[in-house]
N, C-alpha and C. Protein backbone atom coordinates (compact mmCIF):
# COMPACT_ATOMS: atom_id res chain seq x y z
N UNK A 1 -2.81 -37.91 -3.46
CA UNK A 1 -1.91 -36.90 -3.96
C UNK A 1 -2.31 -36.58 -5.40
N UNK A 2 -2.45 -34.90 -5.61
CA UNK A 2 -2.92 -34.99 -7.15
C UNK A 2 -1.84 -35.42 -8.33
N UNK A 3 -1.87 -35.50 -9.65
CA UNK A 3 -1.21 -35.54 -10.48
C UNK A 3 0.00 -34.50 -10.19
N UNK A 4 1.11 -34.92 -11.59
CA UNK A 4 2.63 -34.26 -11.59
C UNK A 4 1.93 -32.56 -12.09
N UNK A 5 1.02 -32.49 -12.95
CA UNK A 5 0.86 -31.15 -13.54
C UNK A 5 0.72 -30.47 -12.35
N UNK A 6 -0.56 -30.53 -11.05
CA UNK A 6 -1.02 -30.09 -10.21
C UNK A 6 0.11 -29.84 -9.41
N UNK A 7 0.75 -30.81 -8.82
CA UNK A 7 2.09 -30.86 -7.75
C UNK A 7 2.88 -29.56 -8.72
N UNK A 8 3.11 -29.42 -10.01
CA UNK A 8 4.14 -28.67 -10.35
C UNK A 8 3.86 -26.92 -10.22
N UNK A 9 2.19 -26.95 -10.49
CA UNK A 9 1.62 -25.72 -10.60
C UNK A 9 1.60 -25.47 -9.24
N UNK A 10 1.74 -26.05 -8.19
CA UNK A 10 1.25 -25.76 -6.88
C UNK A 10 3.17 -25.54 -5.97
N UNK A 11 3.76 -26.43 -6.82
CA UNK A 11 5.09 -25.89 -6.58
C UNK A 11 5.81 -24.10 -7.02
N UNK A 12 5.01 -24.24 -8.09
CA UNK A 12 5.24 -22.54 -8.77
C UNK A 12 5.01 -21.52 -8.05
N UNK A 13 3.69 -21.40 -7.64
CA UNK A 13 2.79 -20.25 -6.74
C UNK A 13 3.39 -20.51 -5.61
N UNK A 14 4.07 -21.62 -4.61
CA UNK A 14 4.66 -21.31 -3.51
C UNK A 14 5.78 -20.67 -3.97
N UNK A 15 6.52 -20.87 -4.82
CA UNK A 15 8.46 -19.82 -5.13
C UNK A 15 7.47 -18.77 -5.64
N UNK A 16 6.44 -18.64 -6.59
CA UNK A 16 6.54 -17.36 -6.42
C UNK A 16 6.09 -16.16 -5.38
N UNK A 17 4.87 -16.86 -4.50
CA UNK A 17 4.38 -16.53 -3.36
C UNK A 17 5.50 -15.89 -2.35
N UNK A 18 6.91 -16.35 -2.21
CA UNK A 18 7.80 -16.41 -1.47
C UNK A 18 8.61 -15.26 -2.36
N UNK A 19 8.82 -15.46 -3.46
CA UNK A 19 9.41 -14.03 -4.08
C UNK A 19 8.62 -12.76 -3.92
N UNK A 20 7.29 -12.85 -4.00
CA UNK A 20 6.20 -11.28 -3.54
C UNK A 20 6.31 -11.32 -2.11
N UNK A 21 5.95 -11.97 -1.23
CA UNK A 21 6.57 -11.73 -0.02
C UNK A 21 8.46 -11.31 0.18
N UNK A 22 9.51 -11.20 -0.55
CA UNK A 22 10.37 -10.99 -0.17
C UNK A 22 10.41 -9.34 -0.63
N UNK A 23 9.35 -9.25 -1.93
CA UNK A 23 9.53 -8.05 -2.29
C UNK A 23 8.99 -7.06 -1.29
N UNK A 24 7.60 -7.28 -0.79
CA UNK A 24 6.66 -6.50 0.37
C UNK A 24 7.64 -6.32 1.42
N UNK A 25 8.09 -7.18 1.65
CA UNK A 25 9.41 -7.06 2.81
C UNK A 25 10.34 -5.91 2.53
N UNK A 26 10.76 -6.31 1.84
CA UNK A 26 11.76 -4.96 1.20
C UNK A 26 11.35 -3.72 1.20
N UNK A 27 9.83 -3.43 0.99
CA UNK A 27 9.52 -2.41 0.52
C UNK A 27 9.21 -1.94 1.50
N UNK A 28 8.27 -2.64 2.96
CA UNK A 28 7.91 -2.16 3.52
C UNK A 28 8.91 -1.99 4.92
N UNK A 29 10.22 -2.49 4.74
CA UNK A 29 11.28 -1.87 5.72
C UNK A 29 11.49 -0.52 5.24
N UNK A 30 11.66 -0.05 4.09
CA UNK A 30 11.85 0.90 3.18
C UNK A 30 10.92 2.10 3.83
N UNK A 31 9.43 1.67 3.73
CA UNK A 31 8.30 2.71 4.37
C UNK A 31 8.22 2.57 5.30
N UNK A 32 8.65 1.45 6.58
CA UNK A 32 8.33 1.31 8.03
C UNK A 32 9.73 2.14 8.48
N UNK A 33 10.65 3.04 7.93
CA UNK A 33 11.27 4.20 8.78
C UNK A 33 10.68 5.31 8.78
N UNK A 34 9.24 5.41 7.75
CA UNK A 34 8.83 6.77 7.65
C UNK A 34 7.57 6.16 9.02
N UNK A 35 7.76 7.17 9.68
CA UNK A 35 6.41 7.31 11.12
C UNK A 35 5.18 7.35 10.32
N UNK A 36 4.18 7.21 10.47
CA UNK A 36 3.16 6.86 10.15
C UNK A 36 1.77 7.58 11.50
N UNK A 37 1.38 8.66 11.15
CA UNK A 37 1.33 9.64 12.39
C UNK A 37 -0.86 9.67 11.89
N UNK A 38 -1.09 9.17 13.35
CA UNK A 38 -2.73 8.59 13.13
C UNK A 38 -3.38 10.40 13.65
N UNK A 39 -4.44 10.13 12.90
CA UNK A 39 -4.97 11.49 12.73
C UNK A 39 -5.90 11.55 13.95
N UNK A 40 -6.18 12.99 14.33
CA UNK A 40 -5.94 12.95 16.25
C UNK A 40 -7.93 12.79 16.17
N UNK A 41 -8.49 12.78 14.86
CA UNK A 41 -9.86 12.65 15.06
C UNK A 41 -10.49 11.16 14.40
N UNK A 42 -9.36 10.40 14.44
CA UNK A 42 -9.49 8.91 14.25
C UNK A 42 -10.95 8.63 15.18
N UNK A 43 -10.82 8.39 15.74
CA UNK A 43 -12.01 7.79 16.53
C UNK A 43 -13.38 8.52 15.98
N UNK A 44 -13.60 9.86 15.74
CA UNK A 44 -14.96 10.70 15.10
C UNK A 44 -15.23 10.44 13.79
N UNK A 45 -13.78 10.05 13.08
CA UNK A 45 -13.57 9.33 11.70
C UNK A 45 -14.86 8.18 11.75
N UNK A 46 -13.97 7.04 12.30
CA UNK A 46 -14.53 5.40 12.53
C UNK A 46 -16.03 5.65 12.99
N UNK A 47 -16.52 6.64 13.84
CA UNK A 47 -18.08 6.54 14.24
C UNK A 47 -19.37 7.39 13.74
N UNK A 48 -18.26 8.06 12.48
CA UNK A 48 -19.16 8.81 11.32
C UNK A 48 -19.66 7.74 10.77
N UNK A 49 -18.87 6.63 9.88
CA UNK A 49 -18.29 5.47 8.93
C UNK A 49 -19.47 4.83 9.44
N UNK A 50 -19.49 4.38 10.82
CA UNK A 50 -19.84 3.40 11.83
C UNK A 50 -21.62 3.88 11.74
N UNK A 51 -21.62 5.11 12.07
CA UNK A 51 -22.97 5.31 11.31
C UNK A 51 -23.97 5.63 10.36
N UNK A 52 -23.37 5.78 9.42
CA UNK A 52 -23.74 5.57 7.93
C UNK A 52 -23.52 4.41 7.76
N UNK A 53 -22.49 3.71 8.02
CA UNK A 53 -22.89 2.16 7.36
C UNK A 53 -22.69 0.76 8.57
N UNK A 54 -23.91 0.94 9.94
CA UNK A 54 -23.71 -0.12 10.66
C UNK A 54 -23.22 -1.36 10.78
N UNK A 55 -23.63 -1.88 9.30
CA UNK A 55 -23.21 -3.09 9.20
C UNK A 55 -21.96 -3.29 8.99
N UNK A 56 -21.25 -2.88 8.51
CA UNK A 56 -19.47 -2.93 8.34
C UNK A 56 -18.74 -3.00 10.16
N UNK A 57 -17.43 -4.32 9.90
CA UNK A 57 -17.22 -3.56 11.06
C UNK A 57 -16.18 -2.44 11.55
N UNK A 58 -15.79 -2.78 12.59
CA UNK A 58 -15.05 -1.38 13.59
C UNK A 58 -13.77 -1.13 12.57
N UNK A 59 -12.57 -2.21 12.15
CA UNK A 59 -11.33 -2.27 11.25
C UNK A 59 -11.78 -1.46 10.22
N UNK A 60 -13.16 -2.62 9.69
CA UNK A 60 -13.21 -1.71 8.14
C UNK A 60 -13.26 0.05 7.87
N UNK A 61 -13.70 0.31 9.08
CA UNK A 61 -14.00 1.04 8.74
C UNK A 61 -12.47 2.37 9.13
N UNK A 62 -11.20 1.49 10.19
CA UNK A 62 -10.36 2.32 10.33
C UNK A 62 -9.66 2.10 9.13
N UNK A 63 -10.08 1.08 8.25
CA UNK A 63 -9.12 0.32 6.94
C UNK A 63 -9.43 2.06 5.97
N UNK A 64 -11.15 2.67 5.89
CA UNK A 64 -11.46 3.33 5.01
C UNK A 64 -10.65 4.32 5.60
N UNK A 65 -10.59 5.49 6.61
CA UNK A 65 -9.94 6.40 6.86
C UNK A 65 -8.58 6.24 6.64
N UNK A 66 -7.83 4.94 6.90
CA UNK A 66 -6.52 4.93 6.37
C UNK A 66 -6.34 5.19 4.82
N UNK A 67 -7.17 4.39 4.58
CA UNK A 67 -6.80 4.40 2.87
C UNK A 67 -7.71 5.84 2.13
N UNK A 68 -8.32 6.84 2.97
CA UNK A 68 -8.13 8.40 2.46
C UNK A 68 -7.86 9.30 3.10
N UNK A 69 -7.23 9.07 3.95
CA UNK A 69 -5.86 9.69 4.57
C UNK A 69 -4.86 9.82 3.57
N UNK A 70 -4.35 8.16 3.11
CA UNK A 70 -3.16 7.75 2.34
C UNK A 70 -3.45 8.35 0.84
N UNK A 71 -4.50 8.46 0.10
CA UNK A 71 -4.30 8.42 -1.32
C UNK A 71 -4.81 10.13 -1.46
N UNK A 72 -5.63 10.80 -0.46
CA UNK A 72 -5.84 12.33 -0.53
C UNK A 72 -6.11 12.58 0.75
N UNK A 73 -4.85 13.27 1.31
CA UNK A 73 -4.95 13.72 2.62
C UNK A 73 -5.57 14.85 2.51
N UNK A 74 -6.00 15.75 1.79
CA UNK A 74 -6.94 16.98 2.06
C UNK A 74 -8.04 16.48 1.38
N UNK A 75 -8.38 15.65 0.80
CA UNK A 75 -9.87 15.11 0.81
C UNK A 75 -10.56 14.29 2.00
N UNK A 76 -12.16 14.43 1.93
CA UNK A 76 -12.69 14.07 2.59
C UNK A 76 -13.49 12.99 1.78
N UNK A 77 -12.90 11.75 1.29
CA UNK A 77 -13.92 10.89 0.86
C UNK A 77 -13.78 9.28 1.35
N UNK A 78 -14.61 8.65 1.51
CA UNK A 78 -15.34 7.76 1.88
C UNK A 78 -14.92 6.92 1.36
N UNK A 79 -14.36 5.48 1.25
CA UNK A 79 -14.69 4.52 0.11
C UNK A 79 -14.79 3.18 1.16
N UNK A 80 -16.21 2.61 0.73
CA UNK A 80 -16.25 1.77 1.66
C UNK A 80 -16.80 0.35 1.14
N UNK A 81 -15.92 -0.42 2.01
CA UNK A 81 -15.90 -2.13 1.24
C UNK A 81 -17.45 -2.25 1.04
């Protein structure tokens, strides 16, 4: 078992771990009444992505169309892990 400092620091990050999880919770009951409506060329999206950058996989690459969908829905840009 490590020392009291370690046990105490490791006690901290779980309450606070558990307070950011209560907040995400909150927030995201808040945004999980708004529908969330997948774009009908999702799939031509993911196998553009898919071929420009093979190596990434299938998620990442629905992760990128989500996240520029979400931050500029009339843009067309790319951002990829």
């Amino acid at each position: 078992m490590p020392d009291e400092t370690v046990l105490a620091e490791a006690y901290r990050l779980f309450v606070e771990s558990r307070r950011v999880q209560k907040v995400v919770e909150m927030e995201l009951a808040k945004t999980s009444a708004k529908r969330v409506s997948v774009p009908k060329d999702l799939a031509e999206r993911v196998r553009a992505i898919l071929e420009e950058r093979p190596q990434i996989r299938w998620d990442d690459a629905v992760s990128c169309v989500a996240r520029e969908v979400d931050s500029k829905p009339d843009a067309v840009e790319r951002r990829l892990p």
